[in-house]
N, C-alpha and C. Protein backbone atom coordinates (compact mmCIF):
# COMPACT_ATOMS: atom_id res chain seq x y z
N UNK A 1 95.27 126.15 84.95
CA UNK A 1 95.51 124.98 84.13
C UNK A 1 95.23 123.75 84.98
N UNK A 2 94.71 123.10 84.80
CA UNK A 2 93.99 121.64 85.36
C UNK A 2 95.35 120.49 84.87
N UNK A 3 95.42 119.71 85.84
CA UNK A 3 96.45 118.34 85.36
C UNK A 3 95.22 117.42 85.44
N UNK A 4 95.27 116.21 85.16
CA UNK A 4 94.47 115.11 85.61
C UNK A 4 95.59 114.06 86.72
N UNK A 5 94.88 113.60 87.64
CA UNK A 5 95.35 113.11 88.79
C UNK A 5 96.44 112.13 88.17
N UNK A 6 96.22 111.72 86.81
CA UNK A 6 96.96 110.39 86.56
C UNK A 6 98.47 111.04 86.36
N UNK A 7 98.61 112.38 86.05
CA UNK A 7 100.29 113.13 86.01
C UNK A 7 100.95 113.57 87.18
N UNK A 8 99.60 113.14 88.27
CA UNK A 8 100.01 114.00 89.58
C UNK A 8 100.64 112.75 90.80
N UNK A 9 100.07 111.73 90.20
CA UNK A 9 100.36 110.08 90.86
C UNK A 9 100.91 109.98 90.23
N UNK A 10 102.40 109.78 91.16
CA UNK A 10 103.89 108.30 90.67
C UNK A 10 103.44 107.22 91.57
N UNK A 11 103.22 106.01 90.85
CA UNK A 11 103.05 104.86 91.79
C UNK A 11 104.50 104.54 92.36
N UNK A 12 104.30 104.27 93.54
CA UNK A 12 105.73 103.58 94.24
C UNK A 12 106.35 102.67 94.06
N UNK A 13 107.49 102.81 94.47
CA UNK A 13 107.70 101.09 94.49
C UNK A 13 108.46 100.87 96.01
N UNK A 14 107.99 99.60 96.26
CA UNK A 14 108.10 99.10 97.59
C UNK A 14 110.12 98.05 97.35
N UNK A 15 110.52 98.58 98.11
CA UNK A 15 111.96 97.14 98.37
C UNK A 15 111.84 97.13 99.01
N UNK A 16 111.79 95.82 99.10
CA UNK A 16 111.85 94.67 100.96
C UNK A 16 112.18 93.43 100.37
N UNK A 17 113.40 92.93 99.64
CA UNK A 17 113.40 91.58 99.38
C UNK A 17 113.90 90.85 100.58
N UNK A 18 113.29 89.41 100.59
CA UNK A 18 111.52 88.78 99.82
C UNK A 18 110.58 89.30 100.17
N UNK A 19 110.33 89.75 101.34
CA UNK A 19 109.38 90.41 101.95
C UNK A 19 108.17 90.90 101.04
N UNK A 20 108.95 91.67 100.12
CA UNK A 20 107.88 92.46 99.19
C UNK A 20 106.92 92.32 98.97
N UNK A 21 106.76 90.64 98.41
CA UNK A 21 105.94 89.81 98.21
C UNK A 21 104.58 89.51 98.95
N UNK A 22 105.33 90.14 100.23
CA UNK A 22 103.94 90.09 100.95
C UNK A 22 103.47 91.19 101.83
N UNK A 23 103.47 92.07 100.90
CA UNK A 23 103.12 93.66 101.17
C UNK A 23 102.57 94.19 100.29
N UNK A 24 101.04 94.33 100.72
CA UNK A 24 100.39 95.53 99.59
C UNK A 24 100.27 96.73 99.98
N UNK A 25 101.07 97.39 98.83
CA UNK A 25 100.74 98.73 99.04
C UNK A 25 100.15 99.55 98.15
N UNK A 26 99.49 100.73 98.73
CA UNK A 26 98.78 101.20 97.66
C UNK A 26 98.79 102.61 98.20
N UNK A 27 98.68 103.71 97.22
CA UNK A 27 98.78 105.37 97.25
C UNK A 27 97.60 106.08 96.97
N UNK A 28 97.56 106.80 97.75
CA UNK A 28 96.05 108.10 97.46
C UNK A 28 96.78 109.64 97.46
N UNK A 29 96.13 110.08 96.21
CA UNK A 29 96.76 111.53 96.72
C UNK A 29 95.26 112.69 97.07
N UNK A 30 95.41 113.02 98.02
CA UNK A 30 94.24 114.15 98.19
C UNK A 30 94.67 115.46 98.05
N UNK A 31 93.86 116.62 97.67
CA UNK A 31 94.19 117.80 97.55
C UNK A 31 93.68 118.50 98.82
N UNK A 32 94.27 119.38 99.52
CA UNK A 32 93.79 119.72 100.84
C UNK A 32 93.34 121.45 100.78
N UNK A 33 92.59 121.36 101.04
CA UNK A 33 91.59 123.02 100.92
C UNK A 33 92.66 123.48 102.08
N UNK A 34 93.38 125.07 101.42
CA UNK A 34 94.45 125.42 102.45
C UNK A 34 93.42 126.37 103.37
N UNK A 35 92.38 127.10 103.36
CA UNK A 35 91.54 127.75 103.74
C UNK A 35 91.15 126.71 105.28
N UNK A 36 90.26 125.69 105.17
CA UNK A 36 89.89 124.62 105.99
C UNK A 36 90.78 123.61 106.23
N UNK A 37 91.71 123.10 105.79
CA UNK A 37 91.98 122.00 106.28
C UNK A 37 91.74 120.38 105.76
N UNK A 38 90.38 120.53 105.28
CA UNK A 38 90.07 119.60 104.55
C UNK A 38 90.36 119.17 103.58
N UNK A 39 90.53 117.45 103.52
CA UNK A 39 91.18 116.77 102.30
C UNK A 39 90.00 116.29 101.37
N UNK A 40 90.03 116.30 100.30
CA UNK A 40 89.38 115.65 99.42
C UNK A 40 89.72 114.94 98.36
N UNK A 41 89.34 113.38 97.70
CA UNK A 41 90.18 113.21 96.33
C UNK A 41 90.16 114.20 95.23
N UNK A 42 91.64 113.66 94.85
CA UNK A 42 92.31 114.46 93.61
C UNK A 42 91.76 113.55 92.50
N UNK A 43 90.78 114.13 92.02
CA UNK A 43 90.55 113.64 90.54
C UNK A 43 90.96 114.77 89.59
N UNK A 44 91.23 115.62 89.93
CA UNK A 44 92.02 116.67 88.96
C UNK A 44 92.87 117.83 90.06
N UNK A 45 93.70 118.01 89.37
CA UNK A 45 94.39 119.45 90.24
C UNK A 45 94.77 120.54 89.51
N UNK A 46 94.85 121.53 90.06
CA UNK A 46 95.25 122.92 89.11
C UNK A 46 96.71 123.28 90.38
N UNK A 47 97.35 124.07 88.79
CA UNK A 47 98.50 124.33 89.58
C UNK A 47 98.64 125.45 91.09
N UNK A 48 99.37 125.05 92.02
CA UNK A 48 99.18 125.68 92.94
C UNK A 48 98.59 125.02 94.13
N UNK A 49 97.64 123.89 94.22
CA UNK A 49 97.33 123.24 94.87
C UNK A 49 98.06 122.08 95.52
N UNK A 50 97.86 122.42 96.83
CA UNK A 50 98.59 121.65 98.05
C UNK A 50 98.13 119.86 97.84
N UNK A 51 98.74 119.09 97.65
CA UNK A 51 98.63 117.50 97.73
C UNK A 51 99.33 117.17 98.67
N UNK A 52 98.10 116.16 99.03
CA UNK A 52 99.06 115.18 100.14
C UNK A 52 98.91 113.22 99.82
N UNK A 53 100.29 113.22 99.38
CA UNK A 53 100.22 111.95 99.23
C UNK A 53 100.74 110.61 100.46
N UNK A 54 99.76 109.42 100.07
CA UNK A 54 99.29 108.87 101.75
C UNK A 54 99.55 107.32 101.19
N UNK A 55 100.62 106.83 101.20
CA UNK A 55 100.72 105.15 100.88
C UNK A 55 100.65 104.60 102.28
N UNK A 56 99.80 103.43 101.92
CA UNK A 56 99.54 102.28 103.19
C UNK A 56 99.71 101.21 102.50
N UNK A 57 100.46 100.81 103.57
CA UNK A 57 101.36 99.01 103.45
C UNK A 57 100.68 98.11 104.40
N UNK A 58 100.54 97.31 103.91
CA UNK A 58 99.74 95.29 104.73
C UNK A 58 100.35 94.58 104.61
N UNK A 59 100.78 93.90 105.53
CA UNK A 59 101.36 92.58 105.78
C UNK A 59 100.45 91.68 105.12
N UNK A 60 100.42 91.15 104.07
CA UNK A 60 99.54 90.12 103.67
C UNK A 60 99.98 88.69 103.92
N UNK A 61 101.46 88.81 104.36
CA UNK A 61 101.61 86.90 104.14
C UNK A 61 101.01 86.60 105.77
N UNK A 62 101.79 85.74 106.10
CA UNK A 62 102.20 84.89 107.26
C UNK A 62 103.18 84.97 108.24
N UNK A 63 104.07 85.49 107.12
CA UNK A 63 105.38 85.92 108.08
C UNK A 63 105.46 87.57 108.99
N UNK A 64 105.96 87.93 109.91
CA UNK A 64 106.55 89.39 110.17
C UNK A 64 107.61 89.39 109.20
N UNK A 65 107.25 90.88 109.03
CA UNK A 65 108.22 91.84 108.58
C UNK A 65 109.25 92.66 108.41
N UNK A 66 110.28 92.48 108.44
CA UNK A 66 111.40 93.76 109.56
C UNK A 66 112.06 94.30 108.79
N UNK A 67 112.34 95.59 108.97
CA UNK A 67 112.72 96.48 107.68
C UNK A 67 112.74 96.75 106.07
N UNK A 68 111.32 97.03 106.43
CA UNK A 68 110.70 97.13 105.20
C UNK A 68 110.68 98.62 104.74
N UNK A 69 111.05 98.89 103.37
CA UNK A 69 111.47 100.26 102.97
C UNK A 69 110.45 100.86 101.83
N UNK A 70 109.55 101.75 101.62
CA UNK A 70 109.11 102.33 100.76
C UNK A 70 109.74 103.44 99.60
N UNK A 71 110.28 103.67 98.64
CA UNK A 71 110.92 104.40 97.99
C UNK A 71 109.75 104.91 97.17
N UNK A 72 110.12 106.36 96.80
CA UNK A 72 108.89 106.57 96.25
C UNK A 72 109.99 108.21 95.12
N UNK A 73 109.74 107.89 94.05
CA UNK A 73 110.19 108.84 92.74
C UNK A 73 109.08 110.04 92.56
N UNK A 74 109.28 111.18 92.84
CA UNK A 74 107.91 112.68 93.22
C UNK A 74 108.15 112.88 91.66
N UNK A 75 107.05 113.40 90.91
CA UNK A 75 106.93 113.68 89.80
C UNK A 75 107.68 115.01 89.80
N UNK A 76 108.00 115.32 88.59
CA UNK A 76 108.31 116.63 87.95
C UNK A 76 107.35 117.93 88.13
N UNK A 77 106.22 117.23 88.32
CA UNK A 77 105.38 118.58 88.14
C UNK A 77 104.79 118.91 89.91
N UNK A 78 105.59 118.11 90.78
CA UNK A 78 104.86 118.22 92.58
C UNK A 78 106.53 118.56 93.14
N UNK A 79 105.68 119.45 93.82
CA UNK A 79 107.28 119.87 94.08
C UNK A 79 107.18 119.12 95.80
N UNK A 80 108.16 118.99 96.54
CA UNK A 80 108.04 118.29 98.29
C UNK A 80 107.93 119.84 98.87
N UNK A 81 107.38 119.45 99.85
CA UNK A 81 106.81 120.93 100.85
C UNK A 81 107.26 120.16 102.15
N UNK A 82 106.86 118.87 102.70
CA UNK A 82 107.10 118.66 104.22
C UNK A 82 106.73 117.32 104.69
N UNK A 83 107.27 116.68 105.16
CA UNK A 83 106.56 115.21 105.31
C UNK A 83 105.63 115.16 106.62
N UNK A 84 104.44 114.06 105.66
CA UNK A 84 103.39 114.13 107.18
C UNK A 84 103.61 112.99 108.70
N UNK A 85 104.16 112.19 107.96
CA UNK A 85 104.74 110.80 108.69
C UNK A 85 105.88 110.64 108.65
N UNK A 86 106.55 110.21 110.07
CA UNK A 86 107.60 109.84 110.21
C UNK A 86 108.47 110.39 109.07
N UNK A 87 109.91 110.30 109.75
CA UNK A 87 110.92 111.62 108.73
C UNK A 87 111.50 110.22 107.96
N UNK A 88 110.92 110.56 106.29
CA UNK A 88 111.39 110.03 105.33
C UNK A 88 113.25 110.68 105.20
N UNK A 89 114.04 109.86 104.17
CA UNK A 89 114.96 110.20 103.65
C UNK A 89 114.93 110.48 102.26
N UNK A 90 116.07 111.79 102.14
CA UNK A 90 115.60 112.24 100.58
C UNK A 90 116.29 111.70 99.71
N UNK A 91 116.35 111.85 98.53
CA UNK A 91 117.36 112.45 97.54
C UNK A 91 117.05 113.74 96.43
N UNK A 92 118.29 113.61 96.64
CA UNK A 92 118.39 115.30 95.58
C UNK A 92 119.18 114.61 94.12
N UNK A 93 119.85 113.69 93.80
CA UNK A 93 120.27 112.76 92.81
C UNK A 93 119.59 111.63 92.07
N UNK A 94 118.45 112.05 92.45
CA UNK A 94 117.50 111.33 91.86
C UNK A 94 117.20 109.73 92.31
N UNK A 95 117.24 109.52 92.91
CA UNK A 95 117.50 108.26 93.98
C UNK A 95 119.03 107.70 93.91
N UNK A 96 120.56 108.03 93.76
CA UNK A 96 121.46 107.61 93.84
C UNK A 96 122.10 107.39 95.21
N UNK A 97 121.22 108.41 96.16
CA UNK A 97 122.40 108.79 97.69
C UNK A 97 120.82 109.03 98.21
N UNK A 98 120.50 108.72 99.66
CA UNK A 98 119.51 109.63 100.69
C UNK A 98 120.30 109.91 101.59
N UNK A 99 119.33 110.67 102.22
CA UNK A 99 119.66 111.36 103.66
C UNK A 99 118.89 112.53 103.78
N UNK A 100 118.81 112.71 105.55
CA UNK A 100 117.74 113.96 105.65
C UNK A 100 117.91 115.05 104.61
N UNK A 101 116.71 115.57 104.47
CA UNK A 101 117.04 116.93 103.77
C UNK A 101 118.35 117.93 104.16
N UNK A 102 118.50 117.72 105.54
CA UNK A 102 119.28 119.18 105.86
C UNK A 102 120.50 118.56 106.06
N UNK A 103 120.91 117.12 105.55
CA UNK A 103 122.54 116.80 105.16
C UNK A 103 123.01 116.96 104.05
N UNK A 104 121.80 117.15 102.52
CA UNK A 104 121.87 117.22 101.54
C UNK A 104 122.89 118.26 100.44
N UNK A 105 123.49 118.44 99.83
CA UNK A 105 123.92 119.66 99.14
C UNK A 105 123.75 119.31 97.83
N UNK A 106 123.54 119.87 96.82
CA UNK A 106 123.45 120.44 95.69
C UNK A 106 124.37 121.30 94.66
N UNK A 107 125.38 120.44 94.21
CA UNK A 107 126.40 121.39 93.22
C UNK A 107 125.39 122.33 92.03
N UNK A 108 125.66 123.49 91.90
CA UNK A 108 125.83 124.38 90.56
C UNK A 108 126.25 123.90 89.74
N UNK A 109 126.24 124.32 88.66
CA UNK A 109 126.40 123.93 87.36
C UNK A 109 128.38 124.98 87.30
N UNK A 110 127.94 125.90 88.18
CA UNK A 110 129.66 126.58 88.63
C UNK A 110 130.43 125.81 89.25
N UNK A 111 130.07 124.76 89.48
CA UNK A 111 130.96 123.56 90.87
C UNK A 111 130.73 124.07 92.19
N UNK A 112 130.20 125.35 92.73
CA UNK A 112 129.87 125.32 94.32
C UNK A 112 129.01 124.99 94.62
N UNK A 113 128.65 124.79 95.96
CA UNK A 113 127.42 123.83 96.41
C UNK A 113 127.09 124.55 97.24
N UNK A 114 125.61 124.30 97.40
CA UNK A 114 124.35 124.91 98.73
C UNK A 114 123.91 124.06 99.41
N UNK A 115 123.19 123.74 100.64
CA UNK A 115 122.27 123.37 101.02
C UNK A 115 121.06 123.21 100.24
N UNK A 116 120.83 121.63 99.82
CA UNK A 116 119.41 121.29 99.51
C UNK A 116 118.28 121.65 99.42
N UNK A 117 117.61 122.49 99.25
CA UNK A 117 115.93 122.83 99.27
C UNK A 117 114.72 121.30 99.31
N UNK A 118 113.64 122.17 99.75
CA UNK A 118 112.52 121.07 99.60
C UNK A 118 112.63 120.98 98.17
N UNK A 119 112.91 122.17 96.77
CA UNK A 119 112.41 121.71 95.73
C UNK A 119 113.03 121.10 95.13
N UNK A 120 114.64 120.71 95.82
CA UNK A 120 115.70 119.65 94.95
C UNK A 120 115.09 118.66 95.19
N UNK A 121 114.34 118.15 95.84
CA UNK A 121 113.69 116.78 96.63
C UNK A 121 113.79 116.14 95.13
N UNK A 122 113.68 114.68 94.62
CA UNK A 122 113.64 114.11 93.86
C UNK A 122 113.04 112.51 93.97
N UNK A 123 113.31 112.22 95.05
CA UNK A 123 112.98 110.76 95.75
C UNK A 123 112.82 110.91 97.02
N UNK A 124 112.26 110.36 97.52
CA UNK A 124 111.98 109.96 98.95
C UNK A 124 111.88 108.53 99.63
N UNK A 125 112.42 108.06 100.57
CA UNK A 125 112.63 107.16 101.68
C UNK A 125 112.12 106.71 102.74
N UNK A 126 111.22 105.67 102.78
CA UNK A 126 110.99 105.50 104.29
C UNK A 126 111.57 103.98 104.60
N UNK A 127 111.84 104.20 105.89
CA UNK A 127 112.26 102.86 106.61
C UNK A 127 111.14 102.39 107.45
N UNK A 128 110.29 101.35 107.23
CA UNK A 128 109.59 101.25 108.50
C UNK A 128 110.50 100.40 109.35
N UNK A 129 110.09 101.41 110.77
CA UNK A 129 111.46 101.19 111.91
C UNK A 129 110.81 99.54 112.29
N UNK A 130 109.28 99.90 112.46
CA UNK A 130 108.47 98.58 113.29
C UNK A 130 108.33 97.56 112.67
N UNK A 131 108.43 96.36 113.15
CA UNK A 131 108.14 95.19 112.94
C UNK A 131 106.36 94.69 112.26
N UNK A 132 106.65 94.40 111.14
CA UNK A 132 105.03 94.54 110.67
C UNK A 132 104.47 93.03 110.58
N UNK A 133 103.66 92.75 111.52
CA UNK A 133 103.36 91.44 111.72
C UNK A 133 102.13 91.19 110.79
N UNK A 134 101.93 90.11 110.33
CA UNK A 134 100.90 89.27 109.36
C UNK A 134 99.45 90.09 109.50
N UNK A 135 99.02 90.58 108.67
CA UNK A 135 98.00 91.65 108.92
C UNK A 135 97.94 92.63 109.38
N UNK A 136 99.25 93.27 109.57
CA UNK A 136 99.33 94.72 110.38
C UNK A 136 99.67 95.16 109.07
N UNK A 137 99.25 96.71 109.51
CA UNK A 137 99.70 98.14 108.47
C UNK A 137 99.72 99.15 109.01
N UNK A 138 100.08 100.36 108.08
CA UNK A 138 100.41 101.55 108.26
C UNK A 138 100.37 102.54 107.35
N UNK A 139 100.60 103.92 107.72
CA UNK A 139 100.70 104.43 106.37
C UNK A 139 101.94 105.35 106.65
N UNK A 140 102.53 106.39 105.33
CA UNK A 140 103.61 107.46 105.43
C UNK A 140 102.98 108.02 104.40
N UNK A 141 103.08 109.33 104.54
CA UNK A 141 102.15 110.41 103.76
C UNK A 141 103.46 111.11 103.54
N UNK A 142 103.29 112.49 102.62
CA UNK A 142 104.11 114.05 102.38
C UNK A 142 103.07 114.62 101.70
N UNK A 143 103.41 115.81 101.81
CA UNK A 143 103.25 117.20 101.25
C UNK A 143 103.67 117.70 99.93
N UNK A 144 102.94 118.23 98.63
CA UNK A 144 103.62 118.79 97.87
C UNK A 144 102.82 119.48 97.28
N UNK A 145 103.32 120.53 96.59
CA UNK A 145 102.46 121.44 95.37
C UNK A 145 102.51 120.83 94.35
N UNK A 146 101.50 121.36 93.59
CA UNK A 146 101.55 120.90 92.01
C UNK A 146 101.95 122.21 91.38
N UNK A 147 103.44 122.02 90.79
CA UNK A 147 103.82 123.36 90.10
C UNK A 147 103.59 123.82 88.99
């Protein structure tokens, strides 16, 4: 079964107030041949296929930057496998609470709780730690299937 890339992309959203304002960011998702290694654009995906999604942020104003945060909502249909950049923070509540994956727990619908999986993942977190000065950028990538 084929998706088209446009169900497989959640655009992000960036918080950094005011900052924001002067940060473009923008997302690519590539599908990566698990055989080779190689990435190529996702203009379509079939289920089962490994994505790796890759947002890069620019300082566009004038000013530096300092703690600037990327939040990013994973679709329903990509499940998280592993992050490629720097260790994002999760959530399993749908963005209400983060924290690493392996602080995470997960109540049952019985009231006991487990340890988190990659596939509770629901949101993801980055902090950029560095100072992003007027024309500098970067990127933070992850890993996911299309289920």
């Amino acid at each position: 079964m084929k998706y088209s890339i446009a169900a497989v992309i959640f655009v992000s959203t960036a918080v950094a107030a005011p900052a924001a304002a002067q940060v473009a960011l923008s997302n690519v998702v590539h599908v990566e041949d698990r055989l080779t290694g190689q990435r190529k654009p996702a203009s379509a995906a079939m289920r089962g296929d490994w994505l790796i999604y890759v947002f890069t942020y620019r300082n566009t104003g004038s000013q530096r930057i300092i703690n600037y945060t990327i939040n990013h909502p994973l679709v329903p249909t990509a499940e998280f496998v592993g992050e490629e950049t720097d260790s994002p923070l999760m959530s399993v509540d749908k963005g209400l609470t983060f924290a690493p994956l392996a602080e995470l727990r997960v109540r049952s619908p019985d009231g006991s709780e487990r340890p988190a999986l990659p596939r509770d993942v629901t949101h993801m977190r980055w902090r950029i730690p560095t100072i992003i000065e007027p024309g500098g950028s970067g990127e933070v990538s992850y890993r996911a299937i299309l289920r």
